[in-house]
PDB file of N, CA and C in Angstrom:
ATOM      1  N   UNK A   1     -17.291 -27.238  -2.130  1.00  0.00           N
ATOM      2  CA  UNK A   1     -16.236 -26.847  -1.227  1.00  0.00           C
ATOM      3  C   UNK A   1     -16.794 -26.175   0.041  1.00  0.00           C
ATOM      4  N   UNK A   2     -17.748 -25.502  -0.284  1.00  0.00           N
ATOM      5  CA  UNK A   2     -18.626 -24.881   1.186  1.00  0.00           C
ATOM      6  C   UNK A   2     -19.323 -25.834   2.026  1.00  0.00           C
ATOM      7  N   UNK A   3     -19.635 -27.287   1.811  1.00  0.00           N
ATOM      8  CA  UNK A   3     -20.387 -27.808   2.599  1.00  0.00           C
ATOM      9  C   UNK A   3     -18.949 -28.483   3.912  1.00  0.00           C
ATOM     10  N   UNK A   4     -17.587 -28.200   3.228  1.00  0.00           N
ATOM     11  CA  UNK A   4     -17.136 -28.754   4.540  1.00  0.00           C
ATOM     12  C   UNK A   4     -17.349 -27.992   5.363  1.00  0.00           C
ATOM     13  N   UNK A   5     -17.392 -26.793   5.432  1.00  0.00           N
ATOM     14  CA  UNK A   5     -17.749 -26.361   6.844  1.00  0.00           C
ATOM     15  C   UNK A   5     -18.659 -26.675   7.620  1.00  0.00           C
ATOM     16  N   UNK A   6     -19.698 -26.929   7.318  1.00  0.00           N
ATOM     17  CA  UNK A   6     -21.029 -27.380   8.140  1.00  0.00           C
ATOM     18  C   UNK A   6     -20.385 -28.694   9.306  1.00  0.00           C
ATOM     19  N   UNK A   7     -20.031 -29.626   8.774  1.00  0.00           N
ATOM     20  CA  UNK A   7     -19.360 -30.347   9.867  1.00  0.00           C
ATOM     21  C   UNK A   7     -18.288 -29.490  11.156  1.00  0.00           C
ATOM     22  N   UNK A   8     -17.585 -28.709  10.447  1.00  0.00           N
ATOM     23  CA  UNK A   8     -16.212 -28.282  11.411  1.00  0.00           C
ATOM     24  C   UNK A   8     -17.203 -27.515  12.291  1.00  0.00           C
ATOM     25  N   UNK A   9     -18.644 -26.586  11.518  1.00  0.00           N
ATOM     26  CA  UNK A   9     -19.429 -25.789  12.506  1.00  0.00           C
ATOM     27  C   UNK A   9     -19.954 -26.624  13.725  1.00  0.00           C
ATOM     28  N   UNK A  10     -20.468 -27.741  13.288  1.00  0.00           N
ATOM     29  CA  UNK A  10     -21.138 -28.439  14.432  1.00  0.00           C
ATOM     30  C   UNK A  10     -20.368 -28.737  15.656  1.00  0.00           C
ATOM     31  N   UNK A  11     -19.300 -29.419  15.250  1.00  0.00           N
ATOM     32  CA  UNK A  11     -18.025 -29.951  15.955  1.00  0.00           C
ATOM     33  C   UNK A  11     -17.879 -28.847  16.633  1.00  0.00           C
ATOM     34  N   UNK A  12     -17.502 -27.282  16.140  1.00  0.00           N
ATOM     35  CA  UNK A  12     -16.967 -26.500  17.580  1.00  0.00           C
ATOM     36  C   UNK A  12     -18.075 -26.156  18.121  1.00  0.00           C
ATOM     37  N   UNK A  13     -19.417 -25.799  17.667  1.00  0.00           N
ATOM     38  CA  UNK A  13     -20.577 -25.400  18.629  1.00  0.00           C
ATOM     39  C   UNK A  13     -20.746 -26.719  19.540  1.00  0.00           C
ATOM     40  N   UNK A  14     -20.342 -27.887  19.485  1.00  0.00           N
ATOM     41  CA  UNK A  14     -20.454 -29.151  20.320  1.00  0.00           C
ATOM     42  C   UNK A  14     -19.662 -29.030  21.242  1.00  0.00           C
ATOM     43  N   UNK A  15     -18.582 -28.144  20.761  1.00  0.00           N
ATOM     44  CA  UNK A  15     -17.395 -28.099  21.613  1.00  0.00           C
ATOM     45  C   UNK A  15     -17.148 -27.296  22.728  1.00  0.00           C
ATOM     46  N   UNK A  16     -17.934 -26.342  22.375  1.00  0.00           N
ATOM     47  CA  UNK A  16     -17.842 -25.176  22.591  1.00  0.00           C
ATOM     48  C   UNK A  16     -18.960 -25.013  24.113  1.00  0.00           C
ATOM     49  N   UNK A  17     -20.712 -25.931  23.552  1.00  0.00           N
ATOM     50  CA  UNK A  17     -22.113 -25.856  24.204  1.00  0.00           C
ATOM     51  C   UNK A  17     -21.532 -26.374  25.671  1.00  0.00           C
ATOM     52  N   UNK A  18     -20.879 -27.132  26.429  1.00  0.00           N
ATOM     53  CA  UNK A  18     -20.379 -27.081  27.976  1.00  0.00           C
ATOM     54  C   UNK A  18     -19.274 -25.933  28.439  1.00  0.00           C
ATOM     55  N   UNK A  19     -18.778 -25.178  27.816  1.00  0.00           N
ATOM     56  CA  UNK A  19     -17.928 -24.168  28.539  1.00  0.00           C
ATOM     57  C   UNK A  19     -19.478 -23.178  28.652  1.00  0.00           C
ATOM     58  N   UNK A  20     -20.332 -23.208  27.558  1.00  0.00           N
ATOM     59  CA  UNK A  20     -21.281 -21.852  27.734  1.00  0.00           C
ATOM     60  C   UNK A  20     -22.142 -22.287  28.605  1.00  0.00           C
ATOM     61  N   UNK A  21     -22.612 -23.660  28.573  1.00  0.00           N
ATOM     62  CA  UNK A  21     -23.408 -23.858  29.649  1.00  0.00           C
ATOM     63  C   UNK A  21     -23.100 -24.079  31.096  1.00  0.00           C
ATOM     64  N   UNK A  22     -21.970 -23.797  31.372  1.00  0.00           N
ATOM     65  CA  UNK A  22     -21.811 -24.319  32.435  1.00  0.00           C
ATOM     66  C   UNK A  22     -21.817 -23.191  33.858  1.00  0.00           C
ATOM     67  N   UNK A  23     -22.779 -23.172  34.503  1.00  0.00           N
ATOM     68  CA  UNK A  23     -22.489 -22.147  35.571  1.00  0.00           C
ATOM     69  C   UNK A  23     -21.903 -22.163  36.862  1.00  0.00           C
ATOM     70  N   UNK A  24     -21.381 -21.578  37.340  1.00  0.00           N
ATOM     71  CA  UNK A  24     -20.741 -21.285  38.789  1.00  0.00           C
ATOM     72  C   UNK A  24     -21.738 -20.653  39.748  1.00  0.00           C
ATOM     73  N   UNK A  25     -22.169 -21.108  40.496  1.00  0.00           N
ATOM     74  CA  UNK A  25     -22.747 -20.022  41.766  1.00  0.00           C
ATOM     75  C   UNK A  25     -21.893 -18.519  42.561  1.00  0.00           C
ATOM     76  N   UNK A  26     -22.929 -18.005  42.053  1.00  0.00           N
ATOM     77  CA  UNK A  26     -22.173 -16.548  42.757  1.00  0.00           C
ATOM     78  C   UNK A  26     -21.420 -15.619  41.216  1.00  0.00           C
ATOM     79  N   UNK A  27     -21.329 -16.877  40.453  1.00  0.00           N
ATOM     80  CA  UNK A  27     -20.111 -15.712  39.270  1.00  0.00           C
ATOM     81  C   UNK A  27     -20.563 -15.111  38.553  1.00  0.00           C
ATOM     82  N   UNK A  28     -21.134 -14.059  38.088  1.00  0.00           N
ATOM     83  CA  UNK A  28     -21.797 -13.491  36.891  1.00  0.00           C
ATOM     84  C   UNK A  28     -21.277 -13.712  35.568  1.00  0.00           C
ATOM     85  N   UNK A  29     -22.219 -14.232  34.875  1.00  0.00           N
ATOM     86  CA  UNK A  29     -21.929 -14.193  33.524  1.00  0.00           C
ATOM     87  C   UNK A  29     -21.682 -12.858  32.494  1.00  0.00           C
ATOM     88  N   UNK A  30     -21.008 -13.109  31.181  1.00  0.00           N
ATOM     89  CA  UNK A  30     -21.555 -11.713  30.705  1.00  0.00           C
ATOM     90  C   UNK A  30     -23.049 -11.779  30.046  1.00  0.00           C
ATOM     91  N   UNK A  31     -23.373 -10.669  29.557  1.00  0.00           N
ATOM     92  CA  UNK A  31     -24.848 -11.006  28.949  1.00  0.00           C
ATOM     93  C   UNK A  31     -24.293 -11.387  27.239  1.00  0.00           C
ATOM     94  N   UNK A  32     -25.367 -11.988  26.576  1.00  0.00           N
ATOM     95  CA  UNK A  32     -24.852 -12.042  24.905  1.00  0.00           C
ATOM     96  C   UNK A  32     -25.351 -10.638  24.869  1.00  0.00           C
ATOM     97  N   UNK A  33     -24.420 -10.465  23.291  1.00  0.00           N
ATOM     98  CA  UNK A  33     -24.800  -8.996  22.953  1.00  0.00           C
ATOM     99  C   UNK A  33     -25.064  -8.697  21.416  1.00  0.00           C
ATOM    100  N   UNK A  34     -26.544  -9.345  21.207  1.00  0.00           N
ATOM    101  CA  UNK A  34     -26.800  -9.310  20.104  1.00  0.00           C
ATOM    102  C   UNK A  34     -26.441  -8.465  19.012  1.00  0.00           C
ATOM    103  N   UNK A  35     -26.226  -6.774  19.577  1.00  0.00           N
ATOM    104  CA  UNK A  35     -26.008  -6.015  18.130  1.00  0.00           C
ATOM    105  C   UNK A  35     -24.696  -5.779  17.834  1.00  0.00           C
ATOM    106  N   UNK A  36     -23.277  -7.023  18.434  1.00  0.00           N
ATOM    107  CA  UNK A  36     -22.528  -6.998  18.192  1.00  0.00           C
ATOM    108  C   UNK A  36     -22.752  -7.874  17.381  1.00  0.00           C
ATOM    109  N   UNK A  37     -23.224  -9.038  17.585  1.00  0.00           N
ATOM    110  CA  UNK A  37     -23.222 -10.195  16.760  1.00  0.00           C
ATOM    111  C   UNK A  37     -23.388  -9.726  14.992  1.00  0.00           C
ATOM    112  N   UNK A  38     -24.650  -8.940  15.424  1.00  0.00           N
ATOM    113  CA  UNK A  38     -25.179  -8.557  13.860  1.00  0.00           C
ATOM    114  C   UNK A  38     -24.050  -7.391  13.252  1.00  0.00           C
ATOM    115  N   UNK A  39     -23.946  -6.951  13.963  1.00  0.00           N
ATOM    116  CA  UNK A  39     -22.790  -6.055  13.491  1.00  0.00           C
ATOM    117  C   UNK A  39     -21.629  -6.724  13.101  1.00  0.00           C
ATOM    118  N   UNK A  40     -20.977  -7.624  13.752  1.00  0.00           N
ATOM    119  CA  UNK A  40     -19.667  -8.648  13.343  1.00  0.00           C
ATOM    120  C   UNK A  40     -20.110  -9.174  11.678  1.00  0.00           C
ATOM    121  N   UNK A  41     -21.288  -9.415  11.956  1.00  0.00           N
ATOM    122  CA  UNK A  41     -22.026 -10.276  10.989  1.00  0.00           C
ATOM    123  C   UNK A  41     -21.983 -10.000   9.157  1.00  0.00           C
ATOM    124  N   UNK A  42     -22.722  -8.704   9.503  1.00  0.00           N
ATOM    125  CA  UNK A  42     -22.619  -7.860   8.425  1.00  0.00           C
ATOM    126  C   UNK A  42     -21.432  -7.045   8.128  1.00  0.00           C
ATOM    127  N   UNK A  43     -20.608  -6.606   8.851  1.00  0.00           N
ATOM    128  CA  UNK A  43     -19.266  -6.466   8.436  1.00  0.00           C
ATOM    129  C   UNK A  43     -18.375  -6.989   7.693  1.00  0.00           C
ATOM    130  N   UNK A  44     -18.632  -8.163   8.489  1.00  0.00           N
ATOM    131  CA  UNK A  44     -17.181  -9.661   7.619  1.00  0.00           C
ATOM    132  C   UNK A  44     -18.167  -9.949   6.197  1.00  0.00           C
ATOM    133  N   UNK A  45     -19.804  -9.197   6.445  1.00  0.00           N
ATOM    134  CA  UNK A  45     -20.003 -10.265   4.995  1.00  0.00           C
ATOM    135  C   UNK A  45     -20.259  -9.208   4.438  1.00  0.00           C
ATOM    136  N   UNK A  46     -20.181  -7.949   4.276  1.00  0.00           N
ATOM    137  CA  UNK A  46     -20.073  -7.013   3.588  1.00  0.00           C
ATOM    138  C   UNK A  46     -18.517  -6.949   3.174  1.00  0.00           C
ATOM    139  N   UNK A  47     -17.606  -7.018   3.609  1.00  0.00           N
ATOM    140  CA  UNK A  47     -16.348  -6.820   2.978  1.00  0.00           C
ATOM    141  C   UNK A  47     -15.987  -7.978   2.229  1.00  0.00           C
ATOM    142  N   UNK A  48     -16.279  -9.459   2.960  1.00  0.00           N
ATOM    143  CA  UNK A  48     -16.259 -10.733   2.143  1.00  0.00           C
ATOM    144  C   UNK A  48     -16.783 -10.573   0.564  1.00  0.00           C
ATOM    145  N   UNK A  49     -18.187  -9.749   0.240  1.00  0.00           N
ATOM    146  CA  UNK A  49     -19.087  -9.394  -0.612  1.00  0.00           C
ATOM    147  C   UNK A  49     -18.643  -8.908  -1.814  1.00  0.00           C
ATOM    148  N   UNK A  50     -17.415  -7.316  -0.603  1.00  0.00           N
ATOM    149  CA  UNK A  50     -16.733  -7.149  -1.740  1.00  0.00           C
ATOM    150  C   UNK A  50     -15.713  -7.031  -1.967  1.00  0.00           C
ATOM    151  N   UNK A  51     -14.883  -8.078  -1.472  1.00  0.00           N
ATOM    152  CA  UNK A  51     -14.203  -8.527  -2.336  1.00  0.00           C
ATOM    153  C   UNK A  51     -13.955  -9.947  -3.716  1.00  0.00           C
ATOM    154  N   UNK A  52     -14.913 -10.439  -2.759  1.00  0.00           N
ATOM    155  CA  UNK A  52     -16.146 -11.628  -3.990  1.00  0.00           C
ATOM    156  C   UNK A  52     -16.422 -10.394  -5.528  1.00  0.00           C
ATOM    157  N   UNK A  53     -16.853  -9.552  -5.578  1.00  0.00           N
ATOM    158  CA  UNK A  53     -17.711  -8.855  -6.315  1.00  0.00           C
ATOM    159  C   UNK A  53     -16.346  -7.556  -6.947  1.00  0.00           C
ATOM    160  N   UNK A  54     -15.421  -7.598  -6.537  1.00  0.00           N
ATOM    161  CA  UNK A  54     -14.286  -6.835  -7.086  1.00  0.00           C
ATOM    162  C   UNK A  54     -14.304  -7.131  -8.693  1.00  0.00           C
ATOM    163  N   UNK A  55     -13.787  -8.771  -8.326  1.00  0.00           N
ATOM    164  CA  UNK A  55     -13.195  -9.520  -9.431  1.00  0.00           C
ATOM    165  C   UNK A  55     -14.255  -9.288 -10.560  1.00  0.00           C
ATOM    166  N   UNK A  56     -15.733  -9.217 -10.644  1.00  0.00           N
ATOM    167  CA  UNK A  56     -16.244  -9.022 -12.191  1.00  0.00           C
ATOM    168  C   UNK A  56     -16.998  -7.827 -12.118  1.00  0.00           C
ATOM    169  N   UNK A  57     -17.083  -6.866 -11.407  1.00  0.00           N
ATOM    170  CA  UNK A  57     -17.876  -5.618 -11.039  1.00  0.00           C
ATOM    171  C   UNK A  57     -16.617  -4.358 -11.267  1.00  0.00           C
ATOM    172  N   UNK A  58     -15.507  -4.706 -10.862  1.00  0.00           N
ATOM    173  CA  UNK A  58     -14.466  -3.470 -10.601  1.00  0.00           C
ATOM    174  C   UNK A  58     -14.227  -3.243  -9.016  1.00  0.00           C
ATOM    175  N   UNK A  59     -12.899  -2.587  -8.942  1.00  0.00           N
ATOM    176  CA  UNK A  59     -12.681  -2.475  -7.677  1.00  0.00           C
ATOM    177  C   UNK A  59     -13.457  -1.407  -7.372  1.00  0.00           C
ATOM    178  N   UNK A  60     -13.629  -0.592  -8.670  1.00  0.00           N
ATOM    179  CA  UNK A  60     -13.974   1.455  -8.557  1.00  0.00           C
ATOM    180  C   UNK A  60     -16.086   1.284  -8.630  1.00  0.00           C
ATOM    181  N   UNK A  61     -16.074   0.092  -9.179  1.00  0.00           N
ATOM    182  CA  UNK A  61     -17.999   0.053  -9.310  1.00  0.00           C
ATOM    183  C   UNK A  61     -18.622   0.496  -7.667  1.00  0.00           C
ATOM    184  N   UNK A  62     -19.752   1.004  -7.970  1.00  0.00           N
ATOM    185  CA  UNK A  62     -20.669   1.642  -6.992  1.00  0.00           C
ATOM    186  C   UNK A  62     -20.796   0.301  -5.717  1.00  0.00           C
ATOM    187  N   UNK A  63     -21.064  -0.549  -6.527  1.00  0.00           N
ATOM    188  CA  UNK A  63     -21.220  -1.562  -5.396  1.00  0.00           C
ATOM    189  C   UNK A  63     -20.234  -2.231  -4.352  1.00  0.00           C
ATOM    190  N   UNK A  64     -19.294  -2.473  -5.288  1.00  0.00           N
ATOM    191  CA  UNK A  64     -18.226  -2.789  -4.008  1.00  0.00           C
ATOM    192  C   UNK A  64     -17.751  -1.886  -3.431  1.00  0.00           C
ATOM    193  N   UNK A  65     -17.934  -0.215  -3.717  1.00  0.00           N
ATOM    194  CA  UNK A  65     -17.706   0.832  -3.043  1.00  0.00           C
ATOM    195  C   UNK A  65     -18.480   1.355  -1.317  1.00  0.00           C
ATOM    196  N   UNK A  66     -19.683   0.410  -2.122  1.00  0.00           N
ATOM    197  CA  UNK A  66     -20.708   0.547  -0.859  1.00  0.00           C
ATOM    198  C   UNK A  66     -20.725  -0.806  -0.119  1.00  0.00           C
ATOM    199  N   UNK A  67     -20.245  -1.808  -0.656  1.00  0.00           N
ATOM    200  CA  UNK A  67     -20.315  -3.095   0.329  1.00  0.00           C
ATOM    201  C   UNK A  67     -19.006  -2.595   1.317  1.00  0.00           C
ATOM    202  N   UNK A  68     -17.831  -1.983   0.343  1.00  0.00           N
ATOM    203  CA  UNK A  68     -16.528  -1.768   2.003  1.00  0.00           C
ATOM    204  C   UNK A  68     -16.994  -0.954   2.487  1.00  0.00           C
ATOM    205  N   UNK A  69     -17.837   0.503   2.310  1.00  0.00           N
ATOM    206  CA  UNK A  69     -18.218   1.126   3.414  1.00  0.00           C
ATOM    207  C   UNK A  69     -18.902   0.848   4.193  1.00  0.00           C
ATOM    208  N   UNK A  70     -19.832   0.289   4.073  1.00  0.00           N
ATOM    209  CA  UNK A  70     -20.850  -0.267   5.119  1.00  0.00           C
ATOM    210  C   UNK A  70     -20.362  -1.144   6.031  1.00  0.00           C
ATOM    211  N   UNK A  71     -19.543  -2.375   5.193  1.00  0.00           N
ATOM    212  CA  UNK A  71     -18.516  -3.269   6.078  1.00  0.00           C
ATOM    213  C   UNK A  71     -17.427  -2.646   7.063  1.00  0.00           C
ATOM    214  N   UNK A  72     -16.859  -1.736   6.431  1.00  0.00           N
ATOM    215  CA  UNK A  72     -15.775  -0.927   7.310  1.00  0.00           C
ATOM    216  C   UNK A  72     -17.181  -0.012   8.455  1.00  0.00           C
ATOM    217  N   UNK A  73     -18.112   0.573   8.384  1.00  0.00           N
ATOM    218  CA  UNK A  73     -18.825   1.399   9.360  1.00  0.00           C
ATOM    219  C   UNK A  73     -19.354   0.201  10.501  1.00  0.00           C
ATOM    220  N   UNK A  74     -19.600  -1.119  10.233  1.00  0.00           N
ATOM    221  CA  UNK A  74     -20.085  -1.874  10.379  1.00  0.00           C
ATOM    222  C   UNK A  74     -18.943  -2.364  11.388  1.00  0.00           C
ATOM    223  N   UNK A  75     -18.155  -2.401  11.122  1.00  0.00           N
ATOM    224  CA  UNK A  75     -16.773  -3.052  11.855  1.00  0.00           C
ATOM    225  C   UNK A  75     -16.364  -2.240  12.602  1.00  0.00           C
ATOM    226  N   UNK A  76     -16.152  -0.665  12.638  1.00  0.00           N
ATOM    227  CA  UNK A  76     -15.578   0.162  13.337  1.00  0.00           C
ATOM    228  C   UNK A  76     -16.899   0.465  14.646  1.00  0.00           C
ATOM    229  N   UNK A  77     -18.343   0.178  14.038  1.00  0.00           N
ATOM    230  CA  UNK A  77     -19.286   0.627  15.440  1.00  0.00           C
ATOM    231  C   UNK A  77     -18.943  -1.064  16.032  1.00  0.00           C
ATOM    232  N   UNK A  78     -18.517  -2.228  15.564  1.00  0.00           N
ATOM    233  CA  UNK A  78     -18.298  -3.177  16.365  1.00  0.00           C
ATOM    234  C   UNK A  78     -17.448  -3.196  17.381  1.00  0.00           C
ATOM    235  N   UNK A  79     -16.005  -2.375  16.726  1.00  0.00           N
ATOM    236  CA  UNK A  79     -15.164  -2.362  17.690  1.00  0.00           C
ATOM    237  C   UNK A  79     -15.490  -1.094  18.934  1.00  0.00           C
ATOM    238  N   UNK A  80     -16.175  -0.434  18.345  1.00  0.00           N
ATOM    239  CA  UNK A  80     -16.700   0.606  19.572  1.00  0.00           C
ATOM    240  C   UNK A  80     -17.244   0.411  20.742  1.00  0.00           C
TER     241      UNK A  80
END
């Protein structure tokens, strides 16, 4: 069930690679901003993690206690 995504990924990064490449003279771009990325990153897959890991660990176990905090600290310095 996970490999459909790999197609839908390609398709929008295909879709996507002429709006990013495309430049204007004179317009500034923004810059990428990598430690959002990683931060988005580890957020969604720290909370994804645990709630994956609820179901045979416990909602109250150490671990999924520490996958939402980190995910939630992770998400809140994103939105910062």
């Amino acid at each position: 069930m996970f490999w459909i995504n790999v197609p839908i990924a390609v398709v929008g990064v295909l879709l996507t690679a002429p709006a990013r490449c495309h430049r204007r003279q004179g317009v500034r771009e923004p810059a990428d901003d990598p430690v959002g990325q990683v931060l988005a990153i580890v957020g969604l897959a720290c909370v994804a993690g645990a709630l994956n890991e609820a179901s045979t660990t416990g909602w109250t176990s150490a671990l999924v206690l520490t996958l939402f905090a980190v995910g939630a600290l992770a998400l809140v310095a994103f939105a910062w």
